[in-house]
N, C-alpha and C. Protein backbone atom coordinates (compact mmCIF):
# COMPACT_ATOMS: atom_id res chain seq x y z
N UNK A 1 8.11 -0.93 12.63
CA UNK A 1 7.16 -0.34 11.70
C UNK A 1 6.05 -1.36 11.45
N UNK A 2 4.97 -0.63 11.37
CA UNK A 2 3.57 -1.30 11.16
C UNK A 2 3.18 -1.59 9.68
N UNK A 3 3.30 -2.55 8.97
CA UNK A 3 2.36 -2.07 7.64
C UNK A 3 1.35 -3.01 7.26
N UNK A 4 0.55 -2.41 6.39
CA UNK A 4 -1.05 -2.64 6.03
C UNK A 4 -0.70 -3.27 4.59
N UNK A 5 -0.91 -4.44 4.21
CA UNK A 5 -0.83 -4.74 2.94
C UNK A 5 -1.62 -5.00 2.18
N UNK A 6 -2.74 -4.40 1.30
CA UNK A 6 -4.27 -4.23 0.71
C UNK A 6 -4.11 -5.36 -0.47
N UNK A 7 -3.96 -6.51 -0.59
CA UNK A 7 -3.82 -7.76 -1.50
C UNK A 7 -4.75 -8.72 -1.43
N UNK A 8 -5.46 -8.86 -2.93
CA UNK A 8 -6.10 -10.33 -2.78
C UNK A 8 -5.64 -11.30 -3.45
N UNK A 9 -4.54 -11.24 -4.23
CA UNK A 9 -3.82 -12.26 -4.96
C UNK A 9 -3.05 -12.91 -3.30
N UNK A 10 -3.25 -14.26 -3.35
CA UNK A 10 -2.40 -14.89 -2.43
C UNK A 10 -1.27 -14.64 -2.09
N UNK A 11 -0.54 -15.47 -3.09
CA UNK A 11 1.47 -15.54 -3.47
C UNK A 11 1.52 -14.18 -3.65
N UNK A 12 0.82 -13.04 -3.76
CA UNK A 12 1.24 -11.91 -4.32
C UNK A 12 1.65 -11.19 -2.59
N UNK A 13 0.38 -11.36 -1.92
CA UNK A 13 0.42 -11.21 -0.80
C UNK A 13 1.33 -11.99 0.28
N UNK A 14 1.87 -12.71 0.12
CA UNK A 14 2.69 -13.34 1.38
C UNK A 14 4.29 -13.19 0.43
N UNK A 15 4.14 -12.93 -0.69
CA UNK A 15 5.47 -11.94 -0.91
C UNK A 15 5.95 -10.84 -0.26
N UNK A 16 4.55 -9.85 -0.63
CA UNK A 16 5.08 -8.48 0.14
C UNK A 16 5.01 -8.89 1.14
N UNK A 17 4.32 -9.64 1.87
CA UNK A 17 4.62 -9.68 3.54
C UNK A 17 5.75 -10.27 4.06
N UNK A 18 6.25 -10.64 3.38
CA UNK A 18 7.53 -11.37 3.38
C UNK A 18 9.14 -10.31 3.33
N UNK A 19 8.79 -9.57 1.36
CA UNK A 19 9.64 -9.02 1.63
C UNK A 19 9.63 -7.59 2.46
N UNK A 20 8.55 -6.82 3.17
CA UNK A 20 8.50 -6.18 4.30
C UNK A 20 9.00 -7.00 5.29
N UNK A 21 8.89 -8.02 5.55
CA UNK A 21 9.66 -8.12 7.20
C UNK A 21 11.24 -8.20 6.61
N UNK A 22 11.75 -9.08 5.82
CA UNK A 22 13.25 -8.44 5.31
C UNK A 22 13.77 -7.34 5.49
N UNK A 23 12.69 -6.19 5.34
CA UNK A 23 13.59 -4.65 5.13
C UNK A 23 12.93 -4.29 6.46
N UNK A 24 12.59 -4.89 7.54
CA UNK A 24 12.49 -4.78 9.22
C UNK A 24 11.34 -4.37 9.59
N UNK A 25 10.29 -4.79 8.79
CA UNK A 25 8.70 -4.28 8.95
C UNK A 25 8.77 -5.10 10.55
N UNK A 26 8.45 -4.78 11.48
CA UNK A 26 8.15 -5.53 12.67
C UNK A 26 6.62 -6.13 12.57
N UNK A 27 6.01 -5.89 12.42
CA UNK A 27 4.18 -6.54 12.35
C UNK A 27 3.75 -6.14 10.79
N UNK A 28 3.41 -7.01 9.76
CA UNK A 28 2.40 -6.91 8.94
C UNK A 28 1.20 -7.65 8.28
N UNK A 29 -0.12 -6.98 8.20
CA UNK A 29 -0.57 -7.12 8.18
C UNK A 29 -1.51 -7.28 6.84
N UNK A 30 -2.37 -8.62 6.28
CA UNK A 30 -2.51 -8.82 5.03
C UNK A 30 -3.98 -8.46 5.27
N UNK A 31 -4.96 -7.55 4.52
CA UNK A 31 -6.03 -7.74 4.03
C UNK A 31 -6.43 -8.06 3.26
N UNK A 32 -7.28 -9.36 2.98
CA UNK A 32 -7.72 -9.53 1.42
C UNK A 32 -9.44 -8.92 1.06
N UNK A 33 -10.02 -8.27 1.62
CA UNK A 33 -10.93 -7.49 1.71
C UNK A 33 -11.16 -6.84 2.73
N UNK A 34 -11.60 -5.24 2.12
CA UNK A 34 -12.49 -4.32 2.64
C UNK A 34 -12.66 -4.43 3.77
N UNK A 35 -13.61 -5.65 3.48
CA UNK A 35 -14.30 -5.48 5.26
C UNK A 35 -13.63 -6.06 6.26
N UNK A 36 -12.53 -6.73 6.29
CA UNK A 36 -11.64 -7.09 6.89
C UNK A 36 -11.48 -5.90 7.95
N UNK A 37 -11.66 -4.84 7.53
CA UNK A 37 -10.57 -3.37 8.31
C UNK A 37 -11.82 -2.54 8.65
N UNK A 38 -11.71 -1.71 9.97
CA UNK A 38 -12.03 -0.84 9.93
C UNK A 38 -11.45 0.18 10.12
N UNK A 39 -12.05 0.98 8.88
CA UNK A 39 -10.72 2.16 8.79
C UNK A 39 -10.89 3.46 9.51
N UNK A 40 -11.68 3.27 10.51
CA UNK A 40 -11.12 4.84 11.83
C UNK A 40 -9.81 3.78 12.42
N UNK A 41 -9.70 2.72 13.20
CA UNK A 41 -8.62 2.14 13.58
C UNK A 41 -7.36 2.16 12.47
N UNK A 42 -7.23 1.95 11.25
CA UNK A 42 -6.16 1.92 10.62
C UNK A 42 -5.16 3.07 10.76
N UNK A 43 -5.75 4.12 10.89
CA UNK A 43 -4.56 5.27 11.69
C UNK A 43 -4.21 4.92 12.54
N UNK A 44 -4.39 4.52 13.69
CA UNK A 44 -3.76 4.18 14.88
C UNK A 44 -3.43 3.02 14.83
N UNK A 45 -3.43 1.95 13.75
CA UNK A 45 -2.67 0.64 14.11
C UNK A 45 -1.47 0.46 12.76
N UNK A 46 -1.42 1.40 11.99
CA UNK A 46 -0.30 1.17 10.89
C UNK A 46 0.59 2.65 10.89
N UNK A 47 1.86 2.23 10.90
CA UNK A 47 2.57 3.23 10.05
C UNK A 47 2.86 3.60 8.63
N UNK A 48 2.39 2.57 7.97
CA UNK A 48 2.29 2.70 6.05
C UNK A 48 1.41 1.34 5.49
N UNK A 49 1.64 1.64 4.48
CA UNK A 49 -0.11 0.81 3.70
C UNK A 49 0.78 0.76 2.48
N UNK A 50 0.16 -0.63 1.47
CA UNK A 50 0.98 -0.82 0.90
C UNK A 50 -0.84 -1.33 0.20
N UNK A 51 -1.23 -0.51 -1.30
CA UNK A 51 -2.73 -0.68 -1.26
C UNK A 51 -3.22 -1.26 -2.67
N UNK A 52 -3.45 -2.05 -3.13
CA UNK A 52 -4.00 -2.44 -4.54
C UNK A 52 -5.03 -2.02 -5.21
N UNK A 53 -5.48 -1.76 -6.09
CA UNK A 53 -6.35 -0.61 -6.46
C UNK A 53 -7.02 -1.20 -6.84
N UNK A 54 -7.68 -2.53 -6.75
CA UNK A 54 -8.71 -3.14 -6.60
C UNK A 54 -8.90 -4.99 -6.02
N UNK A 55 -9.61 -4.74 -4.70
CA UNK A 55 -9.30 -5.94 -3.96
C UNK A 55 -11.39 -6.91 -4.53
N UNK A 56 -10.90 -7.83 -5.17
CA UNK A 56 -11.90 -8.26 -5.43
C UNK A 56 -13.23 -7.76 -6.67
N UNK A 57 -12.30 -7.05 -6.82
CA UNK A 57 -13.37 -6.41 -7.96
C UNK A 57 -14.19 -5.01 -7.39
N UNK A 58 -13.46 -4.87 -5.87
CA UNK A 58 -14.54 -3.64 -5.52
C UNK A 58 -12.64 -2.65 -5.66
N UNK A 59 -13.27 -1.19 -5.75
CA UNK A 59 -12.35 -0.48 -5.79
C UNK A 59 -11.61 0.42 -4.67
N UNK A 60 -10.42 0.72 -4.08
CA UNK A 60 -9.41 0.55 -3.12
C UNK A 60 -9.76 2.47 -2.88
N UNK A 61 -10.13 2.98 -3.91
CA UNK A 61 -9.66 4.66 -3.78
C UNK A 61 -10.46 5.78 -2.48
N UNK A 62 -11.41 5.25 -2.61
CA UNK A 62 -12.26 5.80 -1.23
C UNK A 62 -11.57 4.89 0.34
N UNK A 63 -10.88 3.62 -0.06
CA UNK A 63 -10.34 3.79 1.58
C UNK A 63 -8.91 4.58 1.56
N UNK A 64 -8.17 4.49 0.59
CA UNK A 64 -7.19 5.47 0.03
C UNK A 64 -7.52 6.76 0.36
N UNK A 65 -8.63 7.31 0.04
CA UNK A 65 -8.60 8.83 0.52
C UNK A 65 -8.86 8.81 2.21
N UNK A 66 -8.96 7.51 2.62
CA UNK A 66 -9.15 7.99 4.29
C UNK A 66 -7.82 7.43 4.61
N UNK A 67 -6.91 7.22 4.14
CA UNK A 67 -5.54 7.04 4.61
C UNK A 67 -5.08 8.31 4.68
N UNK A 68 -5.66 9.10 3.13
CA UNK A 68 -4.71 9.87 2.85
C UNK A 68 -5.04 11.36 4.24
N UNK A 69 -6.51 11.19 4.21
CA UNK A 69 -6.68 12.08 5.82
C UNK A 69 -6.37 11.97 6.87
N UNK A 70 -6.54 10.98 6.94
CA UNK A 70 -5.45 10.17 8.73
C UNK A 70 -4.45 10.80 8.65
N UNK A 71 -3.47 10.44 7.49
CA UNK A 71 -1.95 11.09 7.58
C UNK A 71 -1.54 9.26 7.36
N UNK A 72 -2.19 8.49 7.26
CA UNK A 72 -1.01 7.48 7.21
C UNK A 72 -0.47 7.25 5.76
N UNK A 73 0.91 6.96 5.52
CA UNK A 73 1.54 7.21 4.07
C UNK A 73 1.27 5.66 3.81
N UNK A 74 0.91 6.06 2.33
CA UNK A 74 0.86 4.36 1.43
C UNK A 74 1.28 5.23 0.09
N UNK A 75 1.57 3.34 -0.56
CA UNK A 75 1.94 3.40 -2.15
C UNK A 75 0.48 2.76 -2.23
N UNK A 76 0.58 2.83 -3.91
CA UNK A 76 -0.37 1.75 -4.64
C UNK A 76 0.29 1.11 -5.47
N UNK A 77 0.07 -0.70 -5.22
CA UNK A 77 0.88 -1.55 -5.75
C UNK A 77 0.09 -2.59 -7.01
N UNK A 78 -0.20 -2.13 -7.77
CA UNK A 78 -1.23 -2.52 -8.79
C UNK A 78 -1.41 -2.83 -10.05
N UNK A 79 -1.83 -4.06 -10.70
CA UNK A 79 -1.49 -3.94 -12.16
C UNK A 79 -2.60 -3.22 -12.95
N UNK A 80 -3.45 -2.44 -12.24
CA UNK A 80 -4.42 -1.32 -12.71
C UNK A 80 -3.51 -0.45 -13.78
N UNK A 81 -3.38 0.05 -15.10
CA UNK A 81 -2.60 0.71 -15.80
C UNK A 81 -3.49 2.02 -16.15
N UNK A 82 -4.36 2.67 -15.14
CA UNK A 82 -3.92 4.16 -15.75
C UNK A 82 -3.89 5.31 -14.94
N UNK A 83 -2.10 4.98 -14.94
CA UNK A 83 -1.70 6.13 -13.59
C UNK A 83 -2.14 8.02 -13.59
N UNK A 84 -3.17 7.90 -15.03
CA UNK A 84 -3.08 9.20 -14.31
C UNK A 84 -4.23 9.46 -13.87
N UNK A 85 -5.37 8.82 -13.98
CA UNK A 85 -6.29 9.08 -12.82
C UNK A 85 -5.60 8.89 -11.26
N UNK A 86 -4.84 8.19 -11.10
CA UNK A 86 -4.58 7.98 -9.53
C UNK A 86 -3.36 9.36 -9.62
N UNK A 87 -2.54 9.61 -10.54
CA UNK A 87 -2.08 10.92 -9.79
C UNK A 87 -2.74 12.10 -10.46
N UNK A 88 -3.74 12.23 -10.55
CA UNK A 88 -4.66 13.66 -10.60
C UNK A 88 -5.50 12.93 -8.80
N UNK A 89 -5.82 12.24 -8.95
CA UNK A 89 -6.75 11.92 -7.72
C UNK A 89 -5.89 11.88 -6.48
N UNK A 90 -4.78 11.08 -6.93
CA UNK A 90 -3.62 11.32 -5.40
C UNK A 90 -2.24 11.83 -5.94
N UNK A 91 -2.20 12.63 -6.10
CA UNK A 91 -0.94 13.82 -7.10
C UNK A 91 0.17 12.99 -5.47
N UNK A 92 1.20 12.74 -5.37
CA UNK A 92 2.39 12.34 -4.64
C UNK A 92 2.33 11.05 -4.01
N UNK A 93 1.39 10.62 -4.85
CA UNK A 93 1.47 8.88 -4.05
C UNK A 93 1.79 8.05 -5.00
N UNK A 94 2.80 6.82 -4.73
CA UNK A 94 3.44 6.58 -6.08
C UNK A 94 2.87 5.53 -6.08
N UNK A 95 2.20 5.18 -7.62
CA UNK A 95 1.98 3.77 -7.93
C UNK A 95 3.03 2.90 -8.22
N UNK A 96 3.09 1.82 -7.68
CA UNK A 96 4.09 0.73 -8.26
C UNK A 96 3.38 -0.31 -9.02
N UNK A 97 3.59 -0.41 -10.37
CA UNK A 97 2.69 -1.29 -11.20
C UNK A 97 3.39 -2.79 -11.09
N UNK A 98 2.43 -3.85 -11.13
CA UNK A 98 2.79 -4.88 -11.26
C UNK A 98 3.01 -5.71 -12.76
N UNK A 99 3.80 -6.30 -13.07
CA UNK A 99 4.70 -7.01 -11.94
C UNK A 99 6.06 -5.80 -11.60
N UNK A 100 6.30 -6.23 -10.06
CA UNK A 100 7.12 -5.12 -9.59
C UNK A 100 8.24 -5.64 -9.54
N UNK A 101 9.28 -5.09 -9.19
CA UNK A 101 10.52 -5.65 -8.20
C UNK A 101 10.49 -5.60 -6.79
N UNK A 102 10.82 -6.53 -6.01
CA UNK A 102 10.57 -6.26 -4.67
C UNK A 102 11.43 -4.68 -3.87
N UNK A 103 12.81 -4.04 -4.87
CA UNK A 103 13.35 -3.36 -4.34
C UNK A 103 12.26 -2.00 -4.60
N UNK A 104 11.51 -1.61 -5.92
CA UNK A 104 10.66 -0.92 -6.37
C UNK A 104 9.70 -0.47 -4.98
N UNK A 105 9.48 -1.42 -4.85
CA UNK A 105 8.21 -1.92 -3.57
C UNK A 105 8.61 -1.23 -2.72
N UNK A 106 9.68 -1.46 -2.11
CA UNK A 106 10.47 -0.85 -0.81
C UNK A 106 11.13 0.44 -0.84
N UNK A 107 11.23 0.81 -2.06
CA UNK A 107 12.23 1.85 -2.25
C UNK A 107 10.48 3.17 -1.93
N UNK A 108 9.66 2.47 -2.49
CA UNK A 108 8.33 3.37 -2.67
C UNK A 108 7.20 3.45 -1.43
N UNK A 109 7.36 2.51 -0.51
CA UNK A 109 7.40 2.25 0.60
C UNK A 109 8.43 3.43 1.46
N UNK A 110 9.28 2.90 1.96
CA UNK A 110 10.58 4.10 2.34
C UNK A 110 10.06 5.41 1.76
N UNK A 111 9.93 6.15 0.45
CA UNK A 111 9.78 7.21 0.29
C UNK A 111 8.58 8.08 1.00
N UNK A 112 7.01 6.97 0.87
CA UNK A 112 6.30 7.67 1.32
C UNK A 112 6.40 7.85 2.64
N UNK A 113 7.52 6.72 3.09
CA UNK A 113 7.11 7.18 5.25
C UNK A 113 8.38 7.83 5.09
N UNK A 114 8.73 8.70 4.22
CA UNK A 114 9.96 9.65 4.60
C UNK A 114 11.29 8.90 5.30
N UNK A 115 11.54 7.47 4.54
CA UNK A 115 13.23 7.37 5.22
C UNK A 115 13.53 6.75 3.95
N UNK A 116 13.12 7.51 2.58
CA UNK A 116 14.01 7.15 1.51
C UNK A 116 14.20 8.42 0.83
N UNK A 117 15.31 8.41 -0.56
CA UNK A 117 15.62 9.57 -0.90
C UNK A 117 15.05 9.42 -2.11
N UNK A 118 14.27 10.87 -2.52
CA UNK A 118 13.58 10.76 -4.09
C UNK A 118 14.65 10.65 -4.76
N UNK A 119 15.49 9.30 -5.75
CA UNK A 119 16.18 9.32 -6.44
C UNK A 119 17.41 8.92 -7.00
């Protein structure tokens, strides 16, 4: 499995990249900005996205909605606190607020690429 990890906190970032290869991420990948990516390729080079809802002060939701057209599944992993703009804007994508647990992470991860159980 491929994943996309949308982080500009450092240590925050070579956590999740860390604890994704634990739970058998084979390749992942850290962006700490935007322009790092171009996102017609991110469909074809990830199987899930793991996305912060704001990298640098610019905001994550417009490349979020081109995930969400591709078809590639992501969480949002963020200490942004107000989940209900993001689920009126992305109604089944689960935010994981920070600070997380790393199992939180994974368990929400797993759900959106369909090999976890809601519950």
């Amino acid at each position: 499995m491929r994943i996309l990890v949308l982080e500009d906190e450092f240590l925050i970032a070579m956590d999740v990249e860390q604890l994704c290869r634990d739970h058998g991420a084979g390749e992942v990948v850290v962006a700490r900005d935007l322009a790092e990516l171009n996102g017609r390729k991110v469909a074809t080079q990830f199987d899930a996205a793991i996305v912060d809802l704001m990298l640098g002060g610019t905001s994550t939701l417009e490349f979020a909605a081109g995930l969400r057209e591709t078809g590639v599944p992501f969480v949002f992993a963020s200490g942004y606190s107000d989940a209900d703009e993001i689920k009126a804007s992305f109604p089944g994508v689960k935010l994981v607020t920070k600070p997380y647990s790393g199992e939180d992470l994974v368990e929400a991860v797993a759900l959106a690429y369909g090999r976890g159980s809601p519950g």
